[in-house]
Protein backbone atom coordinates (compact mmCIF):
# COMPACT_ATOMS: atom_id res chain seq x y z
CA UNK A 1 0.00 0.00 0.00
CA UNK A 2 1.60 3.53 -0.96
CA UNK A 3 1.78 6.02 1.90
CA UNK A 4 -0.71 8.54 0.40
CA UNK A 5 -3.35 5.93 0.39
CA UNK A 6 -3.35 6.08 3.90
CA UNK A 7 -4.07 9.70 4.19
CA UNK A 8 -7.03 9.30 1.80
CA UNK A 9 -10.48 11.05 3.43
CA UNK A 10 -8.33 12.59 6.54
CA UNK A 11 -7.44 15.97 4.25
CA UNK A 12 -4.08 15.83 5.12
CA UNK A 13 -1.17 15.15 3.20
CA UNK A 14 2.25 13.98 2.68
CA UNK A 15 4.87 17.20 3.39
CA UNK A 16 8.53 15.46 4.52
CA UNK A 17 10.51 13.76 2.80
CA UNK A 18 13.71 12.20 4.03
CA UNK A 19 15.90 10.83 2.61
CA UNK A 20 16.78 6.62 3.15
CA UNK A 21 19.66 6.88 5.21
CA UNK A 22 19.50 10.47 4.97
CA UNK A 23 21.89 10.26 1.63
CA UNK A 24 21.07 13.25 -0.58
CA UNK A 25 22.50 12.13 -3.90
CA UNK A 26 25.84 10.67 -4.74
CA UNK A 27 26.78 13.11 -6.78
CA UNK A 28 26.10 16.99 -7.33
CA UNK A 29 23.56 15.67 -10.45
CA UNK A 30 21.77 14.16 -8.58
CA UNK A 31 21.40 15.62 -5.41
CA UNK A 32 20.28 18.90 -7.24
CA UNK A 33 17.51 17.01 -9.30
CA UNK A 34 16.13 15.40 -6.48
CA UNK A 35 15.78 18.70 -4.49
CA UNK A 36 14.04 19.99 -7.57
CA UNK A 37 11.56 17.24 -7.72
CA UNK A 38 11.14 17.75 -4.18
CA UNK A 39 10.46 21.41 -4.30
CA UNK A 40 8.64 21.44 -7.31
CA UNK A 41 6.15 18.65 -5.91
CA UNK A 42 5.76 20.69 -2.33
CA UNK A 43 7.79 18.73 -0.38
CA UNK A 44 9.69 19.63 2.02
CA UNK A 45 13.83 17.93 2.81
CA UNK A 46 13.62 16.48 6.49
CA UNK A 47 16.54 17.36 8.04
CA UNK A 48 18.21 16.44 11.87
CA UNK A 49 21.03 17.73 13.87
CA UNK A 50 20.64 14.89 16.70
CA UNK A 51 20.68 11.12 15.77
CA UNK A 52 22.01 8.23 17.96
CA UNK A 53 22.48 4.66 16.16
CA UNK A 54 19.52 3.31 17.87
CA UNK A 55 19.35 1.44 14.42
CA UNK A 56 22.85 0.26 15.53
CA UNK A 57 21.71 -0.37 18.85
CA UNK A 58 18.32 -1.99 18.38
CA UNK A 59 20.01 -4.55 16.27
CA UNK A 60 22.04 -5.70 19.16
CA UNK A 61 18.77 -4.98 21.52
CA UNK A 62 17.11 -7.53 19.30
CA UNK A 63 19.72 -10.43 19.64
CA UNK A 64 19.21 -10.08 23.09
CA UNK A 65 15.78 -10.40 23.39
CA UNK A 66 15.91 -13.34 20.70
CA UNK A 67 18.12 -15.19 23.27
CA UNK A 68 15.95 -14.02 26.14
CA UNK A 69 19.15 -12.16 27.76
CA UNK A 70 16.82 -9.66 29.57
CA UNK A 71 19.94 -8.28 31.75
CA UNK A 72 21.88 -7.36 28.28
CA UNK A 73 18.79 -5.84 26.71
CA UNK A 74 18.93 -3.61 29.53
CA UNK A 75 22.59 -2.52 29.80
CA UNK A 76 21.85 -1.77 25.86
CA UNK A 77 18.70 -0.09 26.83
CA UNK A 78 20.43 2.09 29.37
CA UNK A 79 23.46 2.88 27.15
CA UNK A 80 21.33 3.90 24.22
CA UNK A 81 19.45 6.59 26.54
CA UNK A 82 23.23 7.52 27.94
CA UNK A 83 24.29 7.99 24.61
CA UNK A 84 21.76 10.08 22.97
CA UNK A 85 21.94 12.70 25.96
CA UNK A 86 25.99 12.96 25.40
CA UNK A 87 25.04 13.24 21.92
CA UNK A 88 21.97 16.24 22.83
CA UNK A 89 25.28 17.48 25.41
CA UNK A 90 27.25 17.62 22.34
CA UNK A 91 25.24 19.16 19.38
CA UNK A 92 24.01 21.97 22.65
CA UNK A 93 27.42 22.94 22.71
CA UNK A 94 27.98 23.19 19.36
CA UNK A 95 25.26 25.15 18.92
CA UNK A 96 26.06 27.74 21.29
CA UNK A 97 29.19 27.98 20.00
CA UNK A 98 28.14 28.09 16.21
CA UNK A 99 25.09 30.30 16.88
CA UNK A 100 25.52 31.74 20.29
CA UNK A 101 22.33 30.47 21.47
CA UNK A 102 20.40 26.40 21.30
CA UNK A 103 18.85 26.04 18.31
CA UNK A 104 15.32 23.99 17.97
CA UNK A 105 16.96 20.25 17.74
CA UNK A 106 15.36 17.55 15.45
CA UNK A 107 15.86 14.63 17.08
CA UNK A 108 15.85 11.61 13.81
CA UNK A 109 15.00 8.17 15.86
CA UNK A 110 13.43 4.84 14.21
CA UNK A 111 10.09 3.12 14.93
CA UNK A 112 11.95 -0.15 16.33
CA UNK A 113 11.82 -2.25 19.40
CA UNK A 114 14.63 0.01 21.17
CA UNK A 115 12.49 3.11 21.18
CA UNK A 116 9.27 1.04 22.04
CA UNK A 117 10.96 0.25 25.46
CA UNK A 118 13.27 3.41 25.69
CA UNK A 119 11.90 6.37 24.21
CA UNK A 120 9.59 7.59 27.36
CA UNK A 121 12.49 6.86 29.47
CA UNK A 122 14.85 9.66 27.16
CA UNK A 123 11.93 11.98 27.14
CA UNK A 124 11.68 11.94 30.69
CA UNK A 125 15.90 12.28 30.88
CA UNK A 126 15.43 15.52 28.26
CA UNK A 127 12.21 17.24 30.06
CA UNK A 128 13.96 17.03 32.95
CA UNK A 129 16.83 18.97 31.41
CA UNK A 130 14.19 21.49 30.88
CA UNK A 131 13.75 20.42 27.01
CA UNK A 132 10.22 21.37 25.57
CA UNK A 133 8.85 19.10 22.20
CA UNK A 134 7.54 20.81 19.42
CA UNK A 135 6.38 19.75 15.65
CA UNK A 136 8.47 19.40 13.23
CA UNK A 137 7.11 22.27 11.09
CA UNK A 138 7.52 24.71 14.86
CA UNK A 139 11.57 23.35 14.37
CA UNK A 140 11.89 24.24 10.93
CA UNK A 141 10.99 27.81 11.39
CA UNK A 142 14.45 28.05 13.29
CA UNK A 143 15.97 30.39 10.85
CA UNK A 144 19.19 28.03 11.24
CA UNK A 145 17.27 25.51 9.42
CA UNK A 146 17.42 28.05 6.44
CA UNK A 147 21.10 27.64 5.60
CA UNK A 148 22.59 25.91 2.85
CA UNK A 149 24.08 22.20 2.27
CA UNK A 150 27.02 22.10 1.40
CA UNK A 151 27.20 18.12 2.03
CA UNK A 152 27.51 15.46 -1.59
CA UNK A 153 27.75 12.06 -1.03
CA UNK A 154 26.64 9.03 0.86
CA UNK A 155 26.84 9.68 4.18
CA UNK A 156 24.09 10.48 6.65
CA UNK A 157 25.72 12.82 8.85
CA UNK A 158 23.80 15.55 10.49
CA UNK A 159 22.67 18.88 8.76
CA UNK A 160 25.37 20.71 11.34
CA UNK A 161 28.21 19.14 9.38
CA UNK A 162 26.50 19.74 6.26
CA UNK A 163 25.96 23.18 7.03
CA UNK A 164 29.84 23.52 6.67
CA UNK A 165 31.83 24.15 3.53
CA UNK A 166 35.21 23.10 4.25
CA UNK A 167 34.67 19.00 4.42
CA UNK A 168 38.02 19.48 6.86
CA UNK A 169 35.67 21.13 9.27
CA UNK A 170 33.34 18.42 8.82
CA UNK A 171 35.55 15.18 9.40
CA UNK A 172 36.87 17.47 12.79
CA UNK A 173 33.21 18.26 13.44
CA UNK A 174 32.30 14.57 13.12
CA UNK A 175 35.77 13.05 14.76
CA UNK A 176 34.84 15.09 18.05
CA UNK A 177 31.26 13.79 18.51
CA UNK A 178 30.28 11.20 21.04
CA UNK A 179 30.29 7.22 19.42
CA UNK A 180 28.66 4.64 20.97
CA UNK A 181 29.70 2.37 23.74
CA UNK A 182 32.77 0.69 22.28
CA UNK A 183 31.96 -2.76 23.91
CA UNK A 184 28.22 -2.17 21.95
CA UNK A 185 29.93 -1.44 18.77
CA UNK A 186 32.38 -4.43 18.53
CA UNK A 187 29.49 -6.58 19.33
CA UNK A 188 27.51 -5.41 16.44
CA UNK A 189 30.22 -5.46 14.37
CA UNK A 190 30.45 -9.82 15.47
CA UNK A 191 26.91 -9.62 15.28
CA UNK A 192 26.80 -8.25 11.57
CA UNK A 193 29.58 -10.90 10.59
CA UNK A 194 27.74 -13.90 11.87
């Protein structure tokens, strides 16, 4: 079933697109003609500044709960709510230093298992760091979310890398932010090779 058929007789319709793993285009080509399409059909690019493997990490999440290891579902659990607030930590101070003030932060998170079981748990963490939750379309009036992107090529990186023209400043940008637990990441690593 196509996505718009849903919508049919609830007079709303489809306005975000993002991309699959937020890859814009390979090349300049076709990164260009797929914005046109895009803006020439009303939609409107999806972008993120925060985003915290919980693809990664619901992978591994999974495993567990396939082998019924209910004590290493939650030390994943736990570390993937750690790790998106020192990610949040991160892209806060970045922000502040880029824009002198906290720009309104799209969070990009999956519909999986992980955030089933986690998600009111980080909420909870971020309200009671005095964050507020908006729509998307209140986020995108951040006048931030008006700059260019300067980013061509496969990677999924957030729009505050993109946002740079120098890819040096980019790798550094990238290079300094949090990764996950590296006990996590070697296991999904095994995982992926089994």
């Amino acid at each position: 079933m196509h996505t718009k058929n849903i919508l049919e007789g609830t007079n709303k319709r489809l306005s975000y697109f993002r991309f699959p793993f937020n890859a814009t285009g390979k090349d300049s080509a076709s990164h260009f003609a797929m914005e046109k399409f895009l803006n020439e059909n009303g939609y409107v690019l999806t972008p993120f500044i925060v985003e915290s493997s919980d693809w990664l990490l619901n992978s591994l999440y999974l495993d567990a709960l396939k082998k019924n290891d209910l004590e290493r579902a939650k030390i994943i659990g736990e570390s993937y709510v750690k790790y998106t607030l020192e990610v949040f930590d991160y892209f806060e101070k970045l922000s502040v230093k880029e824009f002198n003030r906290n720009i309104k932060h799209i969070y990009l998170c999956h519909d999986n298992e992980l955030n089933a079981d986690y998600f009111g748990k980080l909420i909870d963490k971020l309200k009671e760091r005095k964050y507020s939750f908006i729509s998307l379309e209140d986020a995108l009036k951040d006048e931030v979310y008006k700059q260019k992107d300067y980013y061509i090529g496969p990677s999924g990186m957030s729009w505050f890398y993109r946002w740079k023209k120098d890819p040096a400043v980019q790798q550094e940008m990238l290079r300094n932010s949090p990764d996950p637990d590296k006990k996590l990441l070697k296991e999904y690593k095994e995982l992926k090779s089994n």
